[in-house]
PDB file of N, CA and C in Angstrom:
ATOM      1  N   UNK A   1      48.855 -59.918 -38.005  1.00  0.00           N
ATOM      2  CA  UNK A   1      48.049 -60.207 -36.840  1.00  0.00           C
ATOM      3  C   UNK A   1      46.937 -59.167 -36.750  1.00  0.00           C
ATOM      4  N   UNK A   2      45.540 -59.640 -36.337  1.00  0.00           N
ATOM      5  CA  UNK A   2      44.681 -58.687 -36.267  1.00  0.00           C
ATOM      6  C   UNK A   2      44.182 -58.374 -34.583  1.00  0.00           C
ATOM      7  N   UNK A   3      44.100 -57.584 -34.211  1.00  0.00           N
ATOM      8  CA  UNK A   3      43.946 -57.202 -33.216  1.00  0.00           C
ATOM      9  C   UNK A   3      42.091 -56.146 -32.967  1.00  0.00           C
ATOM     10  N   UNK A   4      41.779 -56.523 -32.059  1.00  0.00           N
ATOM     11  CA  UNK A   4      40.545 -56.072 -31.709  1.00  0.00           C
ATOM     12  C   UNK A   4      39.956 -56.068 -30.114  1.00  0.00           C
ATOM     13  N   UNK A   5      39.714 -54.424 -30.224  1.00  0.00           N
ATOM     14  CA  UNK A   5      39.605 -53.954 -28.642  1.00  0.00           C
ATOM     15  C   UNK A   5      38.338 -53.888 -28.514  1.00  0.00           C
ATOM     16  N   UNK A   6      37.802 -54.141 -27.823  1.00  0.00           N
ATOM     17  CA  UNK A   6      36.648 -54.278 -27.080  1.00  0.00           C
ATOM     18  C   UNK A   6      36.382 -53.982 -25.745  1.00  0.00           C
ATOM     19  N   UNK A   7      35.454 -52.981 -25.553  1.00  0.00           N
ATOM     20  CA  UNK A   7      34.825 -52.427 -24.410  1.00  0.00           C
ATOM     21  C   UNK A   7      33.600 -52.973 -23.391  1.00  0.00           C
ATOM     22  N   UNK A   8      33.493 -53.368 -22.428  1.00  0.00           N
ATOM     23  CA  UNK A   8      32.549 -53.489 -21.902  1.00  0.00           C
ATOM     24  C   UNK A   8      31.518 -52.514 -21.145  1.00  0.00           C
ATOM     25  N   UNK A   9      30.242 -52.319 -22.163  1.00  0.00           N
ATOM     26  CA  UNK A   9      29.192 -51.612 -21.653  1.00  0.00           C
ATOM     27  C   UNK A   9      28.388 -52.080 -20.340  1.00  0.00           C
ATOM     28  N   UNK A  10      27.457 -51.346 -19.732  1.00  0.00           N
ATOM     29  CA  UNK A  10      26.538 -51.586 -18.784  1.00  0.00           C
ATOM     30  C   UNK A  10      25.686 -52.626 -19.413  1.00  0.00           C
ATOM     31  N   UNK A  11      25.583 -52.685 -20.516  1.00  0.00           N
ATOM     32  CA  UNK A  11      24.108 -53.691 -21.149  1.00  0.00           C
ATOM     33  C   UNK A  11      25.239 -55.281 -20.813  1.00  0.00           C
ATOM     34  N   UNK A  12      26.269 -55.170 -20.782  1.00  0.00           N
ATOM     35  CA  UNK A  12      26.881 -56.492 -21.503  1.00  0.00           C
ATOM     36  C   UNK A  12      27.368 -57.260 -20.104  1.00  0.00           C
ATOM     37  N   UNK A  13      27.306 -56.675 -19.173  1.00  0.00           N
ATOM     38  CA  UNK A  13      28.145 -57.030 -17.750  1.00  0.00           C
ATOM     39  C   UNK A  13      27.771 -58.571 -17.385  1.00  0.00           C
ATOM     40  N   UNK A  14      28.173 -58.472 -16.641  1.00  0.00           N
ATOM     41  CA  UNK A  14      28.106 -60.049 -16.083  1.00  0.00           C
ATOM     42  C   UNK A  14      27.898 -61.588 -17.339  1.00  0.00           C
ATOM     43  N   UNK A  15      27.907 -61.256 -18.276  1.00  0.00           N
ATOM     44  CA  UNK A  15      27.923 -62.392 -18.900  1.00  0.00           C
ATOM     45  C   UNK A  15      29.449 -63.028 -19.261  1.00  0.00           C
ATOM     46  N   UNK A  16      29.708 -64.328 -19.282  1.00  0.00           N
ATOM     47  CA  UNK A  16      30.667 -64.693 -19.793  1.00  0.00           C
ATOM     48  C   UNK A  16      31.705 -64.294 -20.972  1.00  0.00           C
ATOM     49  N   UNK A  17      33.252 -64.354 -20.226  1.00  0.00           N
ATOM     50  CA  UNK A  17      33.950 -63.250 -21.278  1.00  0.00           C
ATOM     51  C   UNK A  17      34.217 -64.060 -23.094  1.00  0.00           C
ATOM     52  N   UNK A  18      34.240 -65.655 -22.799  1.00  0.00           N
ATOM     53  CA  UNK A  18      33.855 -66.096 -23.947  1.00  0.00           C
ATOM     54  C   UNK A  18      32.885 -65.971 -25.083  1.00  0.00           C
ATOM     55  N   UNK A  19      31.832 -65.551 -24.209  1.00  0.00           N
ATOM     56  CA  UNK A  19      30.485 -65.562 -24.994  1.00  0.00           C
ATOM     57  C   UNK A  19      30.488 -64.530 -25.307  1.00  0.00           C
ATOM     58  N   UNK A  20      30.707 -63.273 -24.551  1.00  0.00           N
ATOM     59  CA  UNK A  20      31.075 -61.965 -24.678  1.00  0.00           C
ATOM     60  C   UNK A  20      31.521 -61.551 -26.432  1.00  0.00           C
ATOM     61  N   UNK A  21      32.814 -62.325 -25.922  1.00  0.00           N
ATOM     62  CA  UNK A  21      33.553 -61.875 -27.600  1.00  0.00           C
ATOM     63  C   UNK A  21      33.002 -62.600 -28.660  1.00  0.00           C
ATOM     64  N   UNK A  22      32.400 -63.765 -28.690  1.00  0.00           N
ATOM     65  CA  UNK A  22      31.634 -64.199 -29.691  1.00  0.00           C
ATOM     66  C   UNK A  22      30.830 -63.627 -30.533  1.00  0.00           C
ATOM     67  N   UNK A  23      30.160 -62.872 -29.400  1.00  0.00           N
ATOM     68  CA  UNK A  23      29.149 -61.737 -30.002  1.00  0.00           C
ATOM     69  C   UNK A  23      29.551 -60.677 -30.349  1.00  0.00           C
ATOM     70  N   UNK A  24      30.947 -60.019 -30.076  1.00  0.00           N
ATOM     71  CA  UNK A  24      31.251 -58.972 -30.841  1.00  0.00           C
ATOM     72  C   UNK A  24      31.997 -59.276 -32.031  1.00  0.00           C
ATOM     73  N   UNK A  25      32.901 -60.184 -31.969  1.00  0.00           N
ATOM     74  CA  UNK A  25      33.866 -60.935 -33.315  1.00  0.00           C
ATOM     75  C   UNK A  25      33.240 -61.837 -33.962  1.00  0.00           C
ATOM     76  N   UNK A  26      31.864 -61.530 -34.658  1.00  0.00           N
ATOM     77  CA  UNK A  26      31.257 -62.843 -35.449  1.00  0.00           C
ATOM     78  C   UNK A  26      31.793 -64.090 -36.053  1.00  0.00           C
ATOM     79  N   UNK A  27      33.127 -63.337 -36.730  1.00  0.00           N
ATOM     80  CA  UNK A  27      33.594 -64.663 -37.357  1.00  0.00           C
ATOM     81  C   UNK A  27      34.651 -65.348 -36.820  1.00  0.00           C
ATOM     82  N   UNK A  28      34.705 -65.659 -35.470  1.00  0.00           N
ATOM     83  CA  UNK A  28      35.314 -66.288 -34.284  1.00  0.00           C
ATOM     84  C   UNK A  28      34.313 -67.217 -33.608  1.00  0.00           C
ATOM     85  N   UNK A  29      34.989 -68.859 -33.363  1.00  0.00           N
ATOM     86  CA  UNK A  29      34.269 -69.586 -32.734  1.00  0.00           C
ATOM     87  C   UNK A  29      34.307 -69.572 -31.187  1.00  0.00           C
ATOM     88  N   UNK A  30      33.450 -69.953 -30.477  1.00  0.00           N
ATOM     89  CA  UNK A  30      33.855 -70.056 -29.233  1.00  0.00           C
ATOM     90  C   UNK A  30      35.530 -71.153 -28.906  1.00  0.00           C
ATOM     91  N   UNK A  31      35.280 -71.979 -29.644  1.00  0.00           N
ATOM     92  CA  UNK A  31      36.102 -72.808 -29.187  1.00  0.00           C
ATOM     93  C   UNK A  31      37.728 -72.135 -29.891  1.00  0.00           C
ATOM     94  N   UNK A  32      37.120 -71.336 -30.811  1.00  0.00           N
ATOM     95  CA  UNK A  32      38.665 -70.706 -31.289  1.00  0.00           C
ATOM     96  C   UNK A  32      39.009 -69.462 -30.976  1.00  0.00           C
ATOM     97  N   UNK A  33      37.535 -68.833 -29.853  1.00  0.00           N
ATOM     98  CA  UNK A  33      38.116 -67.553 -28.612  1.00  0.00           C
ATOM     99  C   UNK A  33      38.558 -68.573 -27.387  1.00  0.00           C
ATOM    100  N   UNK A  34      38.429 -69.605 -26.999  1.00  0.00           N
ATOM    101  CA  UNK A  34      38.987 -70.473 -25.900  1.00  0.00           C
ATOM    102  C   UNK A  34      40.386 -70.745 -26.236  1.00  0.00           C
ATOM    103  N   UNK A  35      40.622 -71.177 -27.149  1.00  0.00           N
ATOM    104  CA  UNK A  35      42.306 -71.402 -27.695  1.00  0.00           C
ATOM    105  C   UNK A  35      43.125 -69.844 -27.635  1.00  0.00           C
ATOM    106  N   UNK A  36      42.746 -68.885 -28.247  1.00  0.00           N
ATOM    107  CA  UNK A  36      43.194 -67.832 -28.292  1.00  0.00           C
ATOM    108  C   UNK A  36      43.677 -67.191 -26.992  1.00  0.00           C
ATOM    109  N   UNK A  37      42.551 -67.341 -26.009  1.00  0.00           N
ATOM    110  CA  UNK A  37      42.815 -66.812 -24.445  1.00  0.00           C
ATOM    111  C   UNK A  37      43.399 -67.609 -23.635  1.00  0.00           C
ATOM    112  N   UNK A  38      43.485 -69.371 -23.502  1.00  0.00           N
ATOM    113  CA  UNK A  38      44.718 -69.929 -23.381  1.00  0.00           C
ATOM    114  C   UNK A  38      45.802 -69.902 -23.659  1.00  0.00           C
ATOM    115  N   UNK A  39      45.977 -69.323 -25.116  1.00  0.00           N
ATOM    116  CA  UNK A  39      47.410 -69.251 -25.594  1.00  0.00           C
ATOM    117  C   UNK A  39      47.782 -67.693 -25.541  1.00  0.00           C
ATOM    118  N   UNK A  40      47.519 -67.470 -24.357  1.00  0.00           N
ATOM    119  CA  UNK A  40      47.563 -65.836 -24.405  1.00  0.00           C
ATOM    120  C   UNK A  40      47.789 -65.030 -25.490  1.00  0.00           C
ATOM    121  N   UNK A  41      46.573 -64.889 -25.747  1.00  0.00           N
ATOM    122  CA  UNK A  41      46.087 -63.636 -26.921  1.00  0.00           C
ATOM    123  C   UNK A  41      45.315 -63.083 -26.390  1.00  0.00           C
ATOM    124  N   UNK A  42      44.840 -62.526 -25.364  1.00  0.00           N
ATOM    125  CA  UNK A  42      44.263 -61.801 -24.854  1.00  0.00           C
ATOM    126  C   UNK A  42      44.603 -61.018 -23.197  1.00  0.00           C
ATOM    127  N   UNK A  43      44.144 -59.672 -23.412  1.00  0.00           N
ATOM    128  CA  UNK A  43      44.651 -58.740 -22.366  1.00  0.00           C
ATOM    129  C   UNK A  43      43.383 -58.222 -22.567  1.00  0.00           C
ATOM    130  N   UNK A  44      43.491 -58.027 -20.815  1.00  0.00           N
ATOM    131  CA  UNK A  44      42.117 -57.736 -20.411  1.00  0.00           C
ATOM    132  C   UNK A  44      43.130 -56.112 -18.946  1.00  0.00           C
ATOM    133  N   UNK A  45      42.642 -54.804 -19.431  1.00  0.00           N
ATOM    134  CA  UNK A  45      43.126 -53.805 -19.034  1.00  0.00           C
ATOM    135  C   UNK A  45      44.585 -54.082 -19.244  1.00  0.00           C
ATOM    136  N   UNK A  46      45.047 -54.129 -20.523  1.00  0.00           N
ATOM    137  CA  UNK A  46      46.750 -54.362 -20.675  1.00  0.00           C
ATOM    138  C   UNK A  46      47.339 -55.483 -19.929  1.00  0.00           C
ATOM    139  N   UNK A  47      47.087 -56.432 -19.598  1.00  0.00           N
ATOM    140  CA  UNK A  47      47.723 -57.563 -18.530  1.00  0.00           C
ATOM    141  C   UNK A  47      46.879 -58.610 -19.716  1.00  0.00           C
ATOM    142  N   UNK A  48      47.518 -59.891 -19.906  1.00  0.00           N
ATOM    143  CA  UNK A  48      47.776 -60.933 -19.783  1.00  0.00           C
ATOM    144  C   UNK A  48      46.290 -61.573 -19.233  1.00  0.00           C
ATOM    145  N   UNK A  49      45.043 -62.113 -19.836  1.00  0.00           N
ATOM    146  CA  UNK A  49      44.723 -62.939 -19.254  1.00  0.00           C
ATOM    147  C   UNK A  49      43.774 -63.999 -19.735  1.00  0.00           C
ATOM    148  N   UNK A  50      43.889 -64.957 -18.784  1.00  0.00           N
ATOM    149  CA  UNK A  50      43.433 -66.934 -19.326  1.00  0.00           C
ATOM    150  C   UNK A  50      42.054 -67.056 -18.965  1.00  0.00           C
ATOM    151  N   UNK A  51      41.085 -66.655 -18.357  1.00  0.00           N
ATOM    152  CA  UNK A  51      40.050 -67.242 -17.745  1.00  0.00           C
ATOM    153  C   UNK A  51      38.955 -66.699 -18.876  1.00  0.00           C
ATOM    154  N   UNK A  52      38.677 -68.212 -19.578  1.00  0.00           N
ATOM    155  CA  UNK A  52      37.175 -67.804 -20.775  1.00  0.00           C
ATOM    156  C   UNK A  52      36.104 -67.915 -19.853  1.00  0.00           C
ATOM    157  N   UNK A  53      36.187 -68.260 -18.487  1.00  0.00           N
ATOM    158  CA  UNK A  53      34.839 -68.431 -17.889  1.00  0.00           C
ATOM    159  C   UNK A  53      34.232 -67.069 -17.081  1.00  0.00           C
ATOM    160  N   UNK A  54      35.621 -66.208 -16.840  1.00  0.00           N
ATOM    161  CA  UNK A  54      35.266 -65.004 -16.128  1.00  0.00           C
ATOM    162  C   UNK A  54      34.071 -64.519 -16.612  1.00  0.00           C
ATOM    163  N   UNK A  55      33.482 -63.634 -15.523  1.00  0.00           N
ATOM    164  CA  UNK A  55      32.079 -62.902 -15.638  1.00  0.00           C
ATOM    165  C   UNK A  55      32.476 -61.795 -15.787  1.00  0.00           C
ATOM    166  N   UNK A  56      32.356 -60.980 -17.022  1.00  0.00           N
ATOM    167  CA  UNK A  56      33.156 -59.589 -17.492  1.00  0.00           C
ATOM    168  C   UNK A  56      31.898 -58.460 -16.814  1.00  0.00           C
ATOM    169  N   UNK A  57      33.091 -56.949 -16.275  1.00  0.00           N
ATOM    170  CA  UNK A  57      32.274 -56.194 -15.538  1.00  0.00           C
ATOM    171  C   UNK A  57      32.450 -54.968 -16.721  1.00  0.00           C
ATOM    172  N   UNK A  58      31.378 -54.023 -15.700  1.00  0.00           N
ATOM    173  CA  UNK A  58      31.383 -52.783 -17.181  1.00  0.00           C
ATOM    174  C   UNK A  58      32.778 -51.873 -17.144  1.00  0.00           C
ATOM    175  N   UNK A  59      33.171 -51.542 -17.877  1.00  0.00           N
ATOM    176  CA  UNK A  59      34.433 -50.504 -18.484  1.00  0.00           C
ATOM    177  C   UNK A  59      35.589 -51.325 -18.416  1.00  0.00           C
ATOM    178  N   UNK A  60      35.532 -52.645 -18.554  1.00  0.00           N
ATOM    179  CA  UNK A  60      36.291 -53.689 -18.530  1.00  0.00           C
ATOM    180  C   UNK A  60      36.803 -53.589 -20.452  1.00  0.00           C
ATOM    181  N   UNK A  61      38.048 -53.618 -20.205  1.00  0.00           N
ATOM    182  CA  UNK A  61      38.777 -53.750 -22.205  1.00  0.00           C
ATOM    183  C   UNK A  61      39.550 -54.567 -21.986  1.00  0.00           C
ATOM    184  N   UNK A  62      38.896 -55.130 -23.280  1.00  0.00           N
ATOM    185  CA  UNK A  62      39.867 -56.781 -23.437  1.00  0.00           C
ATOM    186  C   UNK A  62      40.370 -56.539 -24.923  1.00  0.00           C
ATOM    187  N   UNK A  63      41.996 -56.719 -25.369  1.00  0.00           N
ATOM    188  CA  UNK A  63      42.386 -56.411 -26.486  1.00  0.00           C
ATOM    189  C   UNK A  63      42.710 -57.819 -27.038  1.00  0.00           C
ATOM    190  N   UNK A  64      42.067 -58.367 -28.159  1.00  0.00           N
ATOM    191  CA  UNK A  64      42.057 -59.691 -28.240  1.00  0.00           C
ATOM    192  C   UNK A  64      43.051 -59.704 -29.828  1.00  0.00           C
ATOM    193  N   UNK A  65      44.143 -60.923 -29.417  1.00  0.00           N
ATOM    194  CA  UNK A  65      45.007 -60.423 -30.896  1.00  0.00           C
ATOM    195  C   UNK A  65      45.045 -61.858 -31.609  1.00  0.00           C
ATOM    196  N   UNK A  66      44.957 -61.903 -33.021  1.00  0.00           N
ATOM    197  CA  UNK A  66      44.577 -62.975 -33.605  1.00  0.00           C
ATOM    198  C   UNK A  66      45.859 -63.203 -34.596  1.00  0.00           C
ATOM    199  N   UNK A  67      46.143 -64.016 -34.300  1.00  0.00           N
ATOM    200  CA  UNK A  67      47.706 -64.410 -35.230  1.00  0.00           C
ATOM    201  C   UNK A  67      47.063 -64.865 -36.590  1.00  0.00           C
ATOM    202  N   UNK A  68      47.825 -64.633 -37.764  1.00  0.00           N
ATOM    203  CA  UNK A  68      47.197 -64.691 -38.643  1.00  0.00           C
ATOM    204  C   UNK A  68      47.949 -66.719 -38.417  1.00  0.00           C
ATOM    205  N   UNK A  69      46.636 -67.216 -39.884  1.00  0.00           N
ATOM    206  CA  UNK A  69      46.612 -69.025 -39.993  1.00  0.00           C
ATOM    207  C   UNK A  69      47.883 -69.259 -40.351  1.00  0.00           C
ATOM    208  N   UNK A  70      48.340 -70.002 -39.875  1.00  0.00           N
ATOM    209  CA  UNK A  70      49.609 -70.359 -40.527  1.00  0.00           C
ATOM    210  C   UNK A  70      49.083 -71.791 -41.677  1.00  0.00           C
ATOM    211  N   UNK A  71      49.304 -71.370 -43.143  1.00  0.00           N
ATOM    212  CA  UNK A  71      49.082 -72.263 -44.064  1.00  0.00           C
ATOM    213  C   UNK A  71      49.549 -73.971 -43.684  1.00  0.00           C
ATOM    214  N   UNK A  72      49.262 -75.332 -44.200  1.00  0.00           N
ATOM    215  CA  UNK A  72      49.160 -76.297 -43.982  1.00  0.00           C
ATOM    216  C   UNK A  72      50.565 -76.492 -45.036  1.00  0.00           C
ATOM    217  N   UNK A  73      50.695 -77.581 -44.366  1.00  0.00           N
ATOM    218  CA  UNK A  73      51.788 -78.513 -45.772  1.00  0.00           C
ATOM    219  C   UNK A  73      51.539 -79.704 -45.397  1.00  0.00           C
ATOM    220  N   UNK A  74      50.879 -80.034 -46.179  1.00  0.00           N
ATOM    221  CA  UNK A  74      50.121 -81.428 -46.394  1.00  0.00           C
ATOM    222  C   UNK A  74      50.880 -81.339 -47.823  1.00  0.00           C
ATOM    223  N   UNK A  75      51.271 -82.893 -47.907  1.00  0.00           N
ATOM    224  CA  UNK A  75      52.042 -83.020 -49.291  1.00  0.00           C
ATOM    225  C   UNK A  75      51.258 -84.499 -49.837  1.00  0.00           C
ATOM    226  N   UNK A  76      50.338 -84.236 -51.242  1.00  0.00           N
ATOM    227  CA  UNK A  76      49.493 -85.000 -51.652  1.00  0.00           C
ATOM    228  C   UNK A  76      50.535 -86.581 -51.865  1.00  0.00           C
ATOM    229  N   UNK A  77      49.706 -87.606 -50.978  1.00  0.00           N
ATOM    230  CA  UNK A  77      50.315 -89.465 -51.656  1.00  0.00           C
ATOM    231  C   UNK A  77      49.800 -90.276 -52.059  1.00  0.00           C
ATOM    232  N   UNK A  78      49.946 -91.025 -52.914  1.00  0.00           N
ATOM    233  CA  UNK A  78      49.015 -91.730 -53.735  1.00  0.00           C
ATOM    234  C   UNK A  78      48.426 -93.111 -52.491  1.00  0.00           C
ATOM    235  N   UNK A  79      47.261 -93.030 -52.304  1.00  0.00           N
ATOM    236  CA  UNK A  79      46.630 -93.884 -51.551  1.00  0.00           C
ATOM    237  C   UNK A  79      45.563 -94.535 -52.399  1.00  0.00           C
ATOM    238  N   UNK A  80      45.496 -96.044 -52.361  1.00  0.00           N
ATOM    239  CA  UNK A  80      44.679 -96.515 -52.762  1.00  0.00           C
ATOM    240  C   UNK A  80      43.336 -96.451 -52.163  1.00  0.00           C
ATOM    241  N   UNK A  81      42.000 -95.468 -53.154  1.00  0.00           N
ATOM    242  CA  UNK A  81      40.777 -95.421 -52.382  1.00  0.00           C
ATOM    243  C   UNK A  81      39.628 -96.073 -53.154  1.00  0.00           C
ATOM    244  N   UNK A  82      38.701 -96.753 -52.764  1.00  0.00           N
ATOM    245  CA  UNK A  82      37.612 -97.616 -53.373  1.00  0.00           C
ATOM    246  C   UNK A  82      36.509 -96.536 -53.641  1.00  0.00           C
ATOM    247  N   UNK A  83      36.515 -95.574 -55.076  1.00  0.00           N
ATOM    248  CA  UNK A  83      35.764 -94.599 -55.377  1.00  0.00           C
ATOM    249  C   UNK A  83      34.101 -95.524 -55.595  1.00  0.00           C
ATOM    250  N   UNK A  84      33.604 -94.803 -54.952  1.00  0.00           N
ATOM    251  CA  UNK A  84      31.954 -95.595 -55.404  1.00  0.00           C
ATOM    252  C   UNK A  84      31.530 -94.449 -56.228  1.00  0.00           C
ATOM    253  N   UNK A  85      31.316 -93.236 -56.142  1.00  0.00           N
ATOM    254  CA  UNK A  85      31.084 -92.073 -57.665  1.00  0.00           C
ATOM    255  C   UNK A  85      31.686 -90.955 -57.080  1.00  0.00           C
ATOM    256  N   UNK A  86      31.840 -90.646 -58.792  1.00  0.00           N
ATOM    257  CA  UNK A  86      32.680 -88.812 -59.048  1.00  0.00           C
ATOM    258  C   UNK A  86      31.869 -88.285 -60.109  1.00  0.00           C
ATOM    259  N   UNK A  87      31.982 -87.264 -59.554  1.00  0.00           N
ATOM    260  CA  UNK A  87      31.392 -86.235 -60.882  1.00  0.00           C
ATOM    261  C   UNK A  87      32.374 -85.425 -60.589  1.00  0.00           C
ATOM    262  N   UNK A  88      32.061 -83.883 -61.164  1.00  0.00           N
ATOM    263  CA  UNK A  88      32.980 -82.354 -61.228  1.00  0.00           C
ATOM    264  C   UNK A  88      32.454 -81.995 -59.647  1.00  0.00           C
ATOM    265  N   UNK A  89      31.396 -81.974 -58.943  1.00  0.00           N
ATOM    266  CA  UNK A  89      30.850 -82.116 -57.403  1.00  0.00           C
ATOM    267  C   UNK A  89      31.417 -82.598 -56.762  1.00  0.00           C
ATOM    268  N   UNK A  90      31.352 -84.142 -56.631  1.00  0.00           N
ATOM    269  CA  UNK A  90      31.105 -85.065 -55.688  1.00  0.00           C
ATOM    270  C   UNK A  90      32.174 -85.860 -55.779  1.00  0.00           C
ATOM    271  N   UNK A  91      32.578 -86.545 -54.781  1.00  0.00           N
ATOM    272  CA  UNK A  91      33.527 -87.723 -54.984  1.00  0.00           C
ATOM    273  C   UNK A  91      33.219 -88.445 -53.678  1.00  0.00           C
ATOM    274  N   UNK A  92      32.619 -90.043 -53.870  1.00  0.00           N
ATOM    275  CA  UNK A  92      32.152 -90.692 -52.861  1.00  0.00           C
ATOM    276  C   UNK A  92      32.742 -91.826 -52.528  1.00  0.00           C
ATOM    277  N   UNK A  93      33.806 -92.066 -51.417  1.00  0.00           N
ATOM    278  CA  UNK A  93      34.614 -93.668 -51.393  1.00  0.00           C
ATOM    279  C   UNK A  93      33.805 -94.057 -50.355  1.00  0.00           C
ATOM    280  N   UNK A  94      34.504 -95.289 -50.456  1.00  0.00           N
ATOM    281  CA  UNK A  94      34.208 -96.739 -48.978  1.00  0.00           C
ATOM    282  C   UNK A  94      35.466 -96.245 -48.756  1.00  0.00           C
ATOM    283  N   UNK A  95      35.208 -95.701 -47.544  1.00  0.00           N
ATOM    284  CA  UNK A  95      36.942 -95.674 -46.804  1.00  0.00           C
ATOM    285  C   UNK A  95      37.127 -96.702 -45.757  1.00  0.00           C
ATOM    286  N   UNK A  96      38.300 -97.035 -45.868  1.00  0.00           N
ATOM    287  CA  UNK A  96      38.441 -98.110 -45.480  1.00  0.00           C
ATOM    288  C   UNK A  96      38.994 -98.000 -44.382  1.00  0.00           C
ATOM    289  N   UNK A  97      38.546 -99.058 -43.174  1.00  0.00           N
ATOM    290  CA  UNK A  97      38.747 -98.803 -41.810  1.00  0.00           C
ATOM    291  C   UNK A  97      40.355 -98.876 -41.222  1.00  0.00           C
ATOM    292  N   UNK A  98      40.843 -97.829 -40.133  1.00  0.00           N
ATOM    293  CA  UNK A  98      42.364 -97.485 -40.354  1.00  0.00           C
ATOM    294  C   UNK A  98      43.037 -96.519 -41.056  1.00  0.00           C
ATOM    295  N   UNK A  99      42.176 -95.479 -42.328  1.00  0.00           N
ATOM    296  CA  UNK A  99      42.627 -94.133 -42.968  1.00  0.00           C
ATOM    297  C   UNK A  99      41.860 -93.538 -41.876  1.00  0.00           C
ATOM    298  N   UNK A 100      42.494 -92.593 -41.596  1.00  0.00           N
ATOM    299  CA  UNK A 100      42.634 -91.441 -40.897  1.00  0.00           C
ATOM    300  C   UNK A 100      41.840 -90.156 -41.744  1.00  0.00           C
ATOM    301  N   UNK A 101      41.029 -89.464 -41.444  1.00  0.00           N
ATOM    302  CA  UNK A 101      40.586 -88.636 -42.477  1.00  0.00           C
ATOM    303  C   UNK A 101      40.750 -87.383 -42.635  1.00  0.00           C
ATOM    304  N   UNK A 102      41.371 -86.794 -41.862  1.00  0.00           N
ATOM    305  CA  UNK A 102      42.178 -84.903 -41.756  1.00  0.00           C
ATOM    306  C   UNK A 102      43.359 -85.431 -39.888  1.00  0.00           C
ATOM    307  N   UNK A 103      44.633 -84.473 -40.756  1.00  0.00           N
ATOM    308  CA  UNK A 103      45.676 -83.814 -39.919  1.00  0.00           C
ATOM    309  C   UNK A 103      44.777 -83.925 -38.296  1.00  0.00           C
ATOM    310  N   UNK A 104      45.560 -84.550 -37.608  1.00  0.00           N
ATOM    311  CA  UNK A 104      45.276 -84.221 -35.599  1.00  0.00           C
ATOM    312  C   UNK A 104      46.375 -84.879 -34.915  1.00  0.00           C
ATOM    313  N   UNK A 105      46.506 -84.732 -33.804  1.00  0.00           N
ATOM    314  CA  UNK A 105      47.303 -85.594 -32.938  1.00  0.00           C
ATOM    315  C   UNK A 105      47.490 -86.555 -33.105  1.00  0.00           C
ATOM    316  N   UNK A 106      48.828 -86.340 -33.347  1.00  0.00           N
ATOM    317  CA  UNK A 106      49.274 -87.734 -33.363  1.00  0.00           C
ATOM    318  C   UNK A 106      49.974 -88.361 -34.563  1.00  0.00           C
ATOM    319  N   UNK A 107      48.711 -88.022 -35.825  1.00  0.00           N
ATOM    320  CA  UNK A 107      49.039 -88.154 -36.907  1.00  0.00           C
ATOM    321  C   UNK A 107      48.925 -86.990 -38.357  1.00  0.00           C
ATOM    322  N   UNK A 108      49.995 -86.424 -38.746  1.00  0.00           N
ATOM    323  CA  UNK A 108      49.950 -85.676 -39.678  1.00  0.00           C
ATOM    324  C   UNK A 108      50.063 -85.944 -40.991  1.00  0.00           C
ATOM    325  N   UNK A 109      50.448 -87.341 -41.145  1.00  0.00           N
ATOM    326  CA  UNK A 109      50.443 -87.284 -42.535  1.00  0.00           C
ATOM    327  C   UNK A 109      49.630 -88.672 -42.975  1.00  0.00           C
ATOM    328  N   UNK A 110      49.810 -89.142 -44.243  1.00  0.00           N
ATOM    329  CA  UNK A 110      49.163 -90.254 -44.868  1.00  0.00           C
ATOM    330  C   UNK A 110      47.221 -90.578 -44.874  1.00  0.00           C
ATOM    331  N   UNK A 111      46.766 -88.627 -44.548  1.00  0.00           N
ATOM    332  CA  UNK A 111      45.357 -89.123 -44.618  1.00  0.00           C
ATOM    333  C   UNK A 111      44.683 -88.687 -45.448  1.00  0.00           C
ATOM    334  N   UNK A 112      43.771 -89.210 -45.063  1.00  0.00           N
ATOM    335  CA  UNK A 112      42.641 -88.577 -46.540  1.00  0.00           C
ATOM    336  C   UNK A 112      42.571 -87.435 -47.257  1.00  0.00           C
ATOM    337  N   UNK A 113      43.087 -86.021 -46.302  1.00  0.00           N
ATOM    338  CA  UNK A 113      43.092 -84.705 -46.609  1.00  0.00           C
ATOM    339  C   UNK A 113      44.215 -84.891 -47.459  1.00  0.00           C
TER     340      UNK A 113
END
């Protein structure tokens, strides 16, 4: 798990605590600092807290902790697909309406991924 503390300066105050960390954790999306602070990963002065909309004040520390990815198991099945071209690049089908095209709610298996 990676963990990263962050301080709030006088320059940074009042802006949103989402947007906030965006700009200090580059390679974090907003929408995957919104998941993180819902699923409590984040403490703001050692406590526990949910609100990505708060307006962060100065000497405010938010310790934001990032669980590492948990790998996929997707287990490859032979699906019949209507290839229109492949090269060593590219691979281009007609997919056909009803495949599903990556892992989401609901459905995890039998798709394109």
């Amino acid at each position: 798990m990676k963990q990263h503390i962050i301080t709030v300066n006088k320059e940074d105050k009042t802006t949103r605590l989402d947007k906030f960390i965006a700009t200090q954790i580059e390679d974090l999306s907003r929408s995957r600092i919104k998941a993180l602070i819902e699923s409590q990963n984040l403490l703001k002065n050692d406590a526990v807290f949910e609100d990505c909309s708060y307006h962060i004040k100065e000497n405010d520390i938010f310790t934001i902790n990032i669980p590492e990815i948990e790998p996929t198991k997707m287990v490859a099945k032979e699906i019949p697909l209507d290839i229109v071209f492949e090269d060593d690049d590219f691979l281009i089908i007609n997919k056909q309406a009803g495949l599903t095209v990556h892992p989401g709610a609901g459905n995890h298996d039998d798709t394109l991924a």
